[in-house]
C-alpha atoms as a PDB file:
ATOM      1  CA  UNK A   1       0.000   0.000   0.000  1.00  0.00           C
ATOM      2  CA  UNK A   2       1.455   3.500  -0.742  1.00  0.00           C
ATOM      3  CA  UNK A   3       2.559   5.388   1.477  1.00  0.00           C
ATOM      4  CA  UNK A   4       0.930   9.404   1.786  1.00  0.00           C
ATOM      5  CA  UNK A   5       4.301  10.467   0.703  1.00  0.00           C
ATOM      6  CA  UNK A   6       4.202   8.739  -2.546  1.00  0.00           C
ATOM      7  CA  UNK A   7       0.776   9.209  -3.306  1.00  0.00           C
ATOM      8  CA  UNK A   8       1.620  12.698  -2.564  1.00  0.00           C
ATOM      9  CA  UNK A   9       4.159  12.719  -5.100  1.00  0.00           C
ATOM     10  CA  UNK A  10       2.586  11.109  -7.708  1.00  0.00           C
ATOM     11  CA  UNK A  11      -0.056  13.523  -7.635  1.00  0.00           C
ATOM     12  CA  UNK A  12       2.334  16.500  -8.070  1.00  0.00           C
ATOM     13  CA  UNK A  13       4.001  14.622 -10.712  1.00  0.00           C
ATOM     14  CA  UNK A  14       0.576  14.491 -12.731  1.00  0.00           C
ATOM     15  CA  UNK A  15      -0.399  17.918 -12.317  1.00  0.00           C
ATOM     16  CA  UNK A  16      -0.230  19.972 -15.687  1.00  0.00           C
ATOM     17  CA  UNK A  17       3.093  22.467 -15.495  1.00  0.00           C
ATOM     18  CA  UNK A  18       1.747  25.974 -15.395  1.00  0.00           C
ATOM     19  CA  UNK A  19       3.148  27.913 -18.615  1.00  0.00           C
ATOM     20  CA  UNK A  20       4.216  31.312 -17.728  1.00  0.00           C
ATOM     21  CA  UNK A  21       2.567  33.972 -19.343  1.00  0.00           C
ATOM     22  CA  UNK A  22       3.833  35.609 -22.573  1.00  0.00           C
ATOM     23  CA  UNK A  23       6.429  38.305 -22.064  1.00  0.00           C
ATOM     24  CA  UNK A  24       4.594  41.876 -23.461  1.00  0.00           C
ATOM     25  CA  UNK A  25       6.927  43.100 -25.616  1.00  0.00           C
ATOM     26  CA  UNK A  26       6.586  46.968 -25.815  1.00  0.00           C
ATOM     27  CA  UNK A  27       7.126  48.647 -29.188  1.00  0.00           C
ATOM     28  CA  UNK A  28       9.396  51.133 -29.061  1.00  0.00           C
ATOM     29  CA  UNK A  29       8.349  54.680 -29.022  1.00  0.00           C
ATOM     30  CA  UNK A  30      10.729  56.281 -32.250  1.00  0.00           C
ATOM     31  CA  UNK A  31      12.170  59.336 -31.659  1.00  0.00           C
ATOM     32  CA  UNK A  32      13.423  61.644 -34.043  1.00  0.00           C
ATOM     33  CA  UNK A  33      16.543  63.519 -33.997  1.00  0.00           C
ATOM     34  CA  UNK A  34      18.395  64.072 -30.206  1.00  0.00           C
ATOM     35  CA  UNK A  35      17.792  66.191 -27.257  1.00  0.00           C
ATOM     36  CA  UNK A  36      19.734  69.164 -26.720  1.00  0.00           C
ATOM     37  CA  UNK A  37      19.070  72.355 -24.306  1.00  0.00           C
ATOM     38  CA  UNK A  38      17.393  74.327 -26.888  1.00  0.00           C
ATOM     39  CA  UNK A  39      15.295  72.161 -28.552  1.00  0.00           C
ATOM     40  CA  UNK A  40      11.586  70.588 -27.435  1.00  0.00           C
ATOM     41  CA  UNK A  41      10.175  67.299 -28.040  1.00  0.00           C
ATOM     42  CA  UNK A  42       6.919  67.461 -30.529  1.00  0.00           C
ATOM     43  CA  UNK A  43       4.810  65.114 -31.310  1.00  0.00           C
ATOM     44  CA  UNK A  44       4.867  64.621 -35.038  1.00  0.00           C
ATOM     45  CA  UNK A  45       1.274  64.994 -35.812  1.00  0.00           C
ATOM     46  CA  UNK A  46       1.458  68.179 -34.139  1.00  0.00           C
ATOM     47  CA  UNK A  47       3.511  69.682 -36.381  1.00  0.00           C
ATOM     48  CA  UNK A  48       1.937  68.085 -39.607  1.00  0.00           C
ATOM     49  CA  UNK A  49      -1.604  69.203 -38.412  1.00  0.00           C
ATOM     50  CA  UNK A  50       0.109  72.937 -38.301  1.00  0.00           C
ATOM     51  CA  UNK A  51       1.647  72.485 -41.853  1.00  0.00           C
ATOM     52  CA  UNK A  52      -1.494  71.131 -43.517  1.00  0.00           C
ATOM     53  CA  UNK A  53      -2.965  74.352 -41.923  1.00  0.00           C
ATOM     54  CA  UNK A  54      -0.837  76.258 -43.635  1.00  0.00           C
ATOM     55  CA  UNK A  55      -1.270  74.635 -46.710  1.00  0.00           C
ATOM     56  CA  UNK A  56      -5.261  76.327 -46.484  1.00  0.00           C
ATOM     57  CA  UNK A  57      -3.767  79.634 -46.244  1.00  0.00           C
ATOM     58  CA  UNK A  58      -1.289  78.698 -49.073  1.00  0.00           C
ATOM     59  CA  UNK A  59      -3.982  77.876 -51.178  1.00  0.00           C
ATOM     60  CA  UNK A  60      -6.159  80.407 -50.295  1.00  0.00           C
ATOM     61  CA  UNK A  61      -3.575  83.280 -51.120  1.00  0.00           C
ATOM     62  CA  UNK A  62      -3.383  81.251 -54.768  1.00  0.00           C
ATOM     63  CA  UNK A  63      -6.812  81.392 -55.379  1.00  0.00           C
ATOM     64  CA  UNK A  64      -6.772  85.275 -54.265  1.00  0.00           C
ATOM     65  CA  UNK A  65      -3.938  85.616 -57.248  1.00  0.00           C
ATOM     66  CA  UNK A  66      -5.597  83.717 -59.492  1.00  0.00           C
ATOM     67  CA  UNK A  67      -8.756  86.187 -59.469  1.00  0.00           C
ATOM     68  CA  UNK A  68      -6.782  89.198 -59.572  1.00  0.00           C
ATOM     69  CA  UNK A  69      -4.650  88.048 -62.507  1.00  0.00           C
ATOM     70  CA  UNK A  70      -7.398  87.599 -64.565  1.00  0.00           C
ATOM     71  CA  UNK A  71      -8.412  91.271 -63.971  1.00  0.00           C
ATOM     72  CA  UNK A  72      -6.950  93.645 -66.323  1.00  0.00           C
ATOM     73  CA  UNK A  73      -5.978  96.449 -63.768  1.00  0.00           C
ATOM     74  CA  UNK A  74      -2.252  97.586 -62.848  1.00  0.00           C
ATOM     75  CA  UNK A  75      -3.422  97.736 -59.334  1.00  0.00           C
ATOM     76  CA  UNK A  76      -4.999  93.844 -59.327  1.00  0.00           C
ATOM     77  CA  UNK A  77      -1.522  92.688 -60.908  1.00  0.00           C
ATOM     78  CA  UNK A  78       0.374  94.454 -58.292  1.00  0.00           C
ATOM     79  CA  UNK A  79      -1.355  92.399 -55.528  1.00  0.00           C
ATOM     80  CA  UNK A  80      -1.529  89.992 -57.610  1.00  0.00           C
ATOM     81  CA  UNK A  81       2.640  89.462 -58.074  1.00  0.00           C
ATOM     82  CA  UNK A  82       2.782  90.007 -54.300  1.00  0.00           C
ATOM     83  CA  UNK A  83       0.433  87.249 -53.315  1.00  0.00           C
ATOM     84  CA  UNK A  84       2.345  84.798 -55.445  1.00  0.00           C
ATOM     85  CA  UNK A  85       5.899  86.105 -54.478  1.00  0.00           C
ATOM     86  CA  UNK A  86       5.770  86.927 -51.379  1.00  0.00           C
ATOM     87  CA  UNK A  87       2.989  85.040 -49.701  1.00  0.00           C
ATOM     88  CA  UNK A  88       2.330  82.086 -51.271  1.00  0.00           C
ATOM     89  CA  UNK A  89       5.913  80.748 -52.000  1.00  0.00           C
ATOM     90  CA  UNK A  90       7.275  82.164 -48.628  1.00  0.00           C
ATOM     91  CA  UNK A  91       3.909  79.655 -47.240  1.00  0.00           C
ATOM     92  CA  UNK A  92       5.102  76.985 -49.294  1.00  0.00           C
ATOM     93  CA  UNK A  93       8.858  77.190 -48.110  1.00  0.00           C
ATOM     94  CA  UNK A  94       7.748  77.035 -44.441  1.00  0.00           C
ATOM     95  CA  UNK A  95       6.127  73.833 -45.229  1.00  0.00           C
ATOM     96  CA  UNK A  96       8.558  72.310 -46.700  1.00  0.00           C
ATOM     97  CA  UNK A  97      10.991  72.563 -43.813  1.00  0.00           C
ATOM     98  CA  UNK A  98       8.012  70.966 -41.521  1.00  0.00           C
ATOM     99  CA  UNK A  99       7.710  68.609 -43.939  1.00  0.00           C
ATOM    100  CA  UNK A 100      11.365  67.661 -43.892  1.00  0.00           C
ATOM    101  CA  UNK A 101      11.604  67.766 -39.670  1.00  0.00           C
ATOM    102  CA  UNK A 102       8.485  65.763 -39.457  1.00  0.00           C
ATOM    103  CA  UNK A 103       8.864  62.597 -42.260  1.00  0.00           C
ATOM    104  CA  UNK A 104      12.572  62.142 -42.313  1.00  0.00           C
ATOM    105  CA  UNK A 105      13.516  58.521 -40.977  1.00  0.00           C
ATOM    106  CA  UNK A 106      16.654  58.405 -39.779  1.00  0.00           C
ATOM    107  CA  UNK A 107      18.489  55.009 -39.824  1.00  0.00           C
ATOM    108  CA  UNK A 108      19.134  54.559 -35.869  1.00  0.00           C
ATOM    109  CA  UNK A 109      15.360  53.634 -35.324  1.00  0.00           C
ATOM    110  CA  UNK A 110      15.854  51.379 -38.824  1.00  0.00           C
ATOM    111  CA  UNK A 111      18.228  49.629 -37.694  1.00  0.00           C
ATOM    112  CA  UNK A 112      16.971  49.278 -33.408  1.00  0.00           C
ATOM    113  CA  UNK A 113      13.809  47.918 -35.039  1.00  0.00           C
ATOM    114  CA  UNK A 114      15.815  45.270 -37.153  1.00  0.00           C
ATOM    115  CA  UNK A 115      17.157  43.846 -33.824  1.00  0.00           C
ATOM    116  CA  UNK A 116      14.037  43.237 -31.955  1.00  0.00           C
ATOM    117  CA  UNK A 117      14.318  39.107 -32.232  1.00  0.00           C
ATOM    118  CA  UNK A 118      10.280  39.203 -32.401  1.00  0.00           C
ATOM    119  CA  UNK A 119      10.029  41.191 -35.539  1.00  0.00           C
ATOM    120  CA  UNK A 120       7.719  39.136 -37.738  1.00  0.00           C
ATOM    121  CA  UNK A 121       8.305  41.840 -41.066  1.00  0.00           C
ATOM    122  CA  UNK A 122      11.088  44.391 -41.484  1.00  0.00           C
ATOM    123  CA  UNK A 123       9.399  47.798 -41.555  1.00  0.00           C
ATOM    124  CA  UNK A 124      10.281  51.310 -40.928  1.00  0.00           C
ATOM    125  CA  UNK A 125       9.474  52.283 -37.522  1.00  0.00           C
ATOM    126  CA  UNK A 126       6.651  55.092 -37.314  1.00  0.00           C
ATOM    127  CA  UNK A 127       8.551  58.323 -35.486  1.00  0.00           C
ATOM    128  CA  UNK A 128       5.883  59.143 -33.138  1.00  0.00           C
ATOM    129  CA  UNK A 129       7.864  62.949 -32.050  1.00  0.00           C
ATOM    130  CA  UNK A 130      10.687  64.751 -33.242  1.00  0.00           C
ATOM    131  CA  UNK A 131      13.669  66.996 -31.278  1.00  0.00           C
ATOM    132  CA  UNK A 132      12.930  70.480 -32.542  1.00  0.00           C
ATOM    133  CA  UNK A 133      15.248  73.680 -32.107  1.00  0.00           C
ATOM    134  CA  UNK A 134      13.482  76.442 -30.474  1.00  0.00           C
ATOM    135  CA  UNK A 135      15.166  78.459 -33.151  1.00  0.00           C
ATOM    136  CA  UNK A 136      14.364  76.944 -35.954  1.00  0.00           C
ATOM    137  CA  UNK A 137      10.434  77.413 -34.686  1.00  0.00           C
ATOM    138  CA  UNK A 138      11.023  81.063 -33.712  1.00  0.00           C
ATOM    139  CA  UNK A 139      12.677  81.578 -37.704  1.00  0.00           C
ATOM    140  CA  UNK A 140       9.289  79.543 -38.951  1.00  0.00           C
ATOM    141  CA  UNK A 141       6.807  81.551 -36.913  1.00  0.00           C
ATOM    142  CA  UNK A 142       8.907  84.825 -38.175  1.00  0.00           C
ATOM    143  CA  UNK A 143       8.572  84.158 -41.618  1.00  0.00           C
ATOM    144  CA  UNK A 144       4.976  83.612 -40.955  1.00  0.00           C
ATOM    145  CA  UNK A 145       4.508  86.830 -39.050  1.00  0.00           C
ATOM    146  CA  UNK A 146       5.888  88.772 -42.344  1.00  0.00           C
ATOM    147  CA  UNK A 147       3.691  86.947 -44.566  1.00  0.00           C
ATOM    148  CA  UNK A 148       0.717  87.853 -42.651  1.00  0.00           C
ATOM    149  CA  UNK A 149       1.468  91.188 -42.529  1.00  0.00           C
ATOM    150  CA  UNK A 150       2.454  91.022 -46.228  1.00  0.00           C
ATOM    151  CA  UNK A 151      -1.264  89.976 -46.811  1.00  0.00           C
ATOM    152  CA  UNK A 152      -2.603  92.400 -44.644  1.00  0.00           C
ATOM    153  CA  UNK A 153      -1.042  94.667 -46.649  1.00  0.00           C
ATOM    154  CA  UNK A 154      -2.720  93.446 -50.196  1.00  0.00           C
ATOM    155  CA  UNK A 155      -5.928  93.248 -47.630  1.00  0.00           C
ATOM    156  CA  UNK A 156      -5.978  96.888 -47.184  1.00  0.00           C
ATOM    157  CA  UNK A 157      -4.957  97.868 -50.638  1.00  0.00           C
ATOM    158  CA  UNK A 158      -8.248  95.837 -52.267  1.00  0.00           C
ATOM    159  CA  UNK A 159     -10.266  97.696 -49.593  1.00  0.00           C
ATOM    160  CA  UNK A 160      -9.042 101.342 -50.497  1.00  0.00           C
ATOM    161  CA  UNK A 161      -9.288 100.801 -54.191  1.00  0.00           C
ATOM    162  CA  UNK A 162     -11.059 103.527 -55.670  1.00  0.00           C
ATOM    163  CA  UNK A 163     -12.401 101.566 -58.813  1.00  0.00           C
ATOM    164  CA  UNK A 164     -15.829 101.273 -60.718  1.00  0.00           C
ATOM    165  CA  UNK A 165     -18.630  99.747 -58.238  1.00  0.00           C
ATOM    166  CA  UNK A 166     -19.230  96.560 -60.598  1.00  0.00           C
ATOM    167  CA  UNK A 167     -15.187  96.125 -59.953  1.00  0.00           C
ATOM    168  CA  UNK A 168     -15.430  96.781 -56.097  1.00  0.00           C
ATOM    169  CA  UNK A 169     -17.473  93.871 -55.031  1.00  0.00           C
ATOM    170  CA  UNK A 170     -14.911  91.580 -56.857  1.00  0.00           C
ATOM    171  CA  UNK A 171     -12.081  93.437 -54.848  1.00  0.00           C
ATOM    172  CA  UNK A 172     -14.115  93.083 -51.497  1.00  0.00           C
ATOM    173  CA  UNK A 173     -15.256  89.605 -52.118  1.00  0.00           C
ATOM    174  CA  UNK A 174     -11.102  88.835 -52.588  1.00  0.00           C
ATOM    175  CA  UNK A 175     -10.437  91.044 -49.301  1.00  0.00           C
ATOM    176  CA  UNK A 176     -12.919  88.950 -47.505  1.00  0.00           C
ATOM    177  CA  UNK A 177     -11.197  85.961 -48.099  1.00  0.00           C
ATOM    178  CA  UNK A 178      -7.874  86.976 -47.683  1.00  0.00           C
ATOM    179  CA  UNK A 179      -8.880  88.140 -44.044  1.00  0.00           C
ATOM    180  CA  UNK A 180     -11.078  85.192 -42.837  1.00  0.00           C
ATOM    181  CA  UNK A 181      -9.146  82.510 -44.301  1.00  0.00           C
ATOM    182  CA  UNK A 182      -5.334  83.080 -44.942  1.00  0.00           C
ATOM    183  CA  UNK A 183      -4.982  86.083 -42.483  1.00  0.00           C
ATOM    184  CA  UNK A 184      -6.507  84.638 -39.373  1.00  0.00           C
ATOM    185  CA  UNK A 185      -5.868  81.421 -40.079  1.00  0.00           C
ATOM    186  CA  UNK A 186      -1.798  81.813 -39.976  1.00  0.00           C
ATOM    187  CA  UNK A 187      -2.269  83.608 -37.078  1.00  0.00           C
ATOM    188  CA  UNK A 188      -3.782  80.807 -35.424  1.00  0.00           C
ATOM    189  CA  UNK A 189      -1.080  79.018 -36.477  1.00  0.00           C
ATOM    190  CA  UNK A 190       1.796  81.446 -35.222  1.00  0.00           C
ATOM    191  CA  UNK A 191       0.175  81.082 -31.709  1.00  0.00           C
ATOM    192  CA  UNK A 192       0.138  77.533 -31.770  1.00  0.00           C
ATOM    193  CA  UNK A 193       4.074  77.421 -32.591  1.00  0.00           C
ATOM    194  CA  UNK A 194       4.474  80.088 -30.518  1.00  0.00           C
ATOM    195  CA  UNK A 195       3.031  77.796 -27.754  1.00  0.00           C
ATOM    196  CA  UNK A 196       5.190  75.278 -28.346  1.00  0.00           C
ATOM    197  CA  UNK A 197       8.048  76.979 -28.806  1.00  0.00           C
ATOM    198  CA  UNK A 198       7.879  78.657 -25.070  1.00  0.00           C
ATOM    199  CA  UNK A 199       6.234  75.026 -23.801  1.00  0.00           C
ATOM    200  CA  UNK A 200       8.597  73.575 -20.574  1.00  0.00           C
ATOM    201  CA  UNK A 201       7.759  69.608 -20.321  1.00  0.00           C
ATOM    202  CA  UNK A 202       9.105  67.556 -18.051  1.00  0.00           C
ATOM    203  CA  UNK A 203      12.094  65.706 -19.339  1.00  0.00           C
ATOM    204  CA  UNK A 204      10.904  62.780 -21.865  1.00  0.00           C
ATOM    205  CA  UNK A 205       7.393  64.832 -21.979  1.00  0.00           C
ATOM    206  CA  UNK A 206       5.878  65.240 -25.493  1.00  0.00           C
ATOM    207  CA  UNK A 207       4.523  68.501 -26.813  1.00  0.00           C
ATOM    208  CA  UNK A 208       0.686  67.187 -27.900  1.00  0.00           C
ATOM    209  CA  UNK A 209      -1.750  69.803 -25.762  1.00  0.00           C
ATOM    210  CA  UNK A 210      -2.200  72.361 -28.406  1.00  0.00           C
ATOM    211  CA  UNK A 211      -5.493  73.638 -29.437  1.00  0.00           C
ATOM    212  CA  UNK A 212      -6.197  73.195 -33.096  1.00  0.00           C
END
């Protein structure tokens, strides 16, 4: 007759081995570029949000020139030149460089991702914020502050003309939406990098908690 012991054992011996749970294996949060004491920690779709903005402004001072070029007026032409020169390329070139800050993919998080031993397919890593100088958004939001006042020029100029009255509705209508959509909406725009520009997170803290 067994003893307790051995029945004891035997029953251990057929109990079912508890697997240990699966390790969680975190993905890695990418980071683009490297911190440096004059330069804050965005989160990328932050600053694309703010560039597509600007894109509507862009577009809206294109439109503006488009109408004016097809009047025949010296005056029309004048603003016209000066929305395309000065307003709508300057636009342009400010979002191109957040374009370039915000989609580059540099090859450190390439290659960090390639030596995770659970990687199932080698893709690029998504860069979730980016390492931007404070300078380089102070220059951006300058730029921006001269092409709004650039337009607010042309804005005031359409107003003022002293044309035939079938003529000043067009040049109103124009006004109009150079004010309520390029004007105020780069200022918005200049406030929000303005906000992030002075922002003071925590260390590893990313810039997100900007109103649209």
């Amino acid at each position: 007759m067994p003893t307790p012991l051995r029945m004891k054992e035997r029953l251990s011996g057929n109990r079912r081995r508890a697997t240990p749970p699966p390790k969680f294996h975190r993905e890695p949060v990418a980071t683009l570029g490297k911190p440096d004491p004059t330069s804050v920690l965005v989160a990328r779709t932050l600053l694309d949000n703010i560039a597509r903005r600007l894109d509507v402004g862009r577009a809206s001072a294109v439109v503006c020139r488009l109408a004016l070029s097809v009047r025949n007026t010296e005056h029309d032409r004048n603003v016209a030149i000066v929305l395309k020169g000065l307003i709508a390329e300057e636009l342009e070139r400010q979002i191109e460089r957040l374009d370039q800050i915000t989609h580059a993919q540099p090859k450190t998080i390439r290659a960090a991702q390639g030596r995770r031993r659970d990687a199932a397919v080698d893709k690029p890593a998504e860069v979730l914020a980016v390492h931007v100088s404070r300078s380089t958004l102070s220059d951006i939001r300058y730029r921006l502050n001269l092409a709004v006042g650039t337009t607010a020029v042309c804005h005031t100029a359409l107003l003022a003309q002293n044309v035939k009255a079938k003529d000043v509705q067009s040049n109103i209508d124009v006004a109009a939406t150079l004010d309520h959509v390029a004007i105020a909406l780069l200022r918005r725009q200049i406030e929000r990098i303005y906000a992030i520009t002075n922002a003071r997170p925590k260390k590893g803290r990313v810039v997100v908690g900007v109103a649209p």
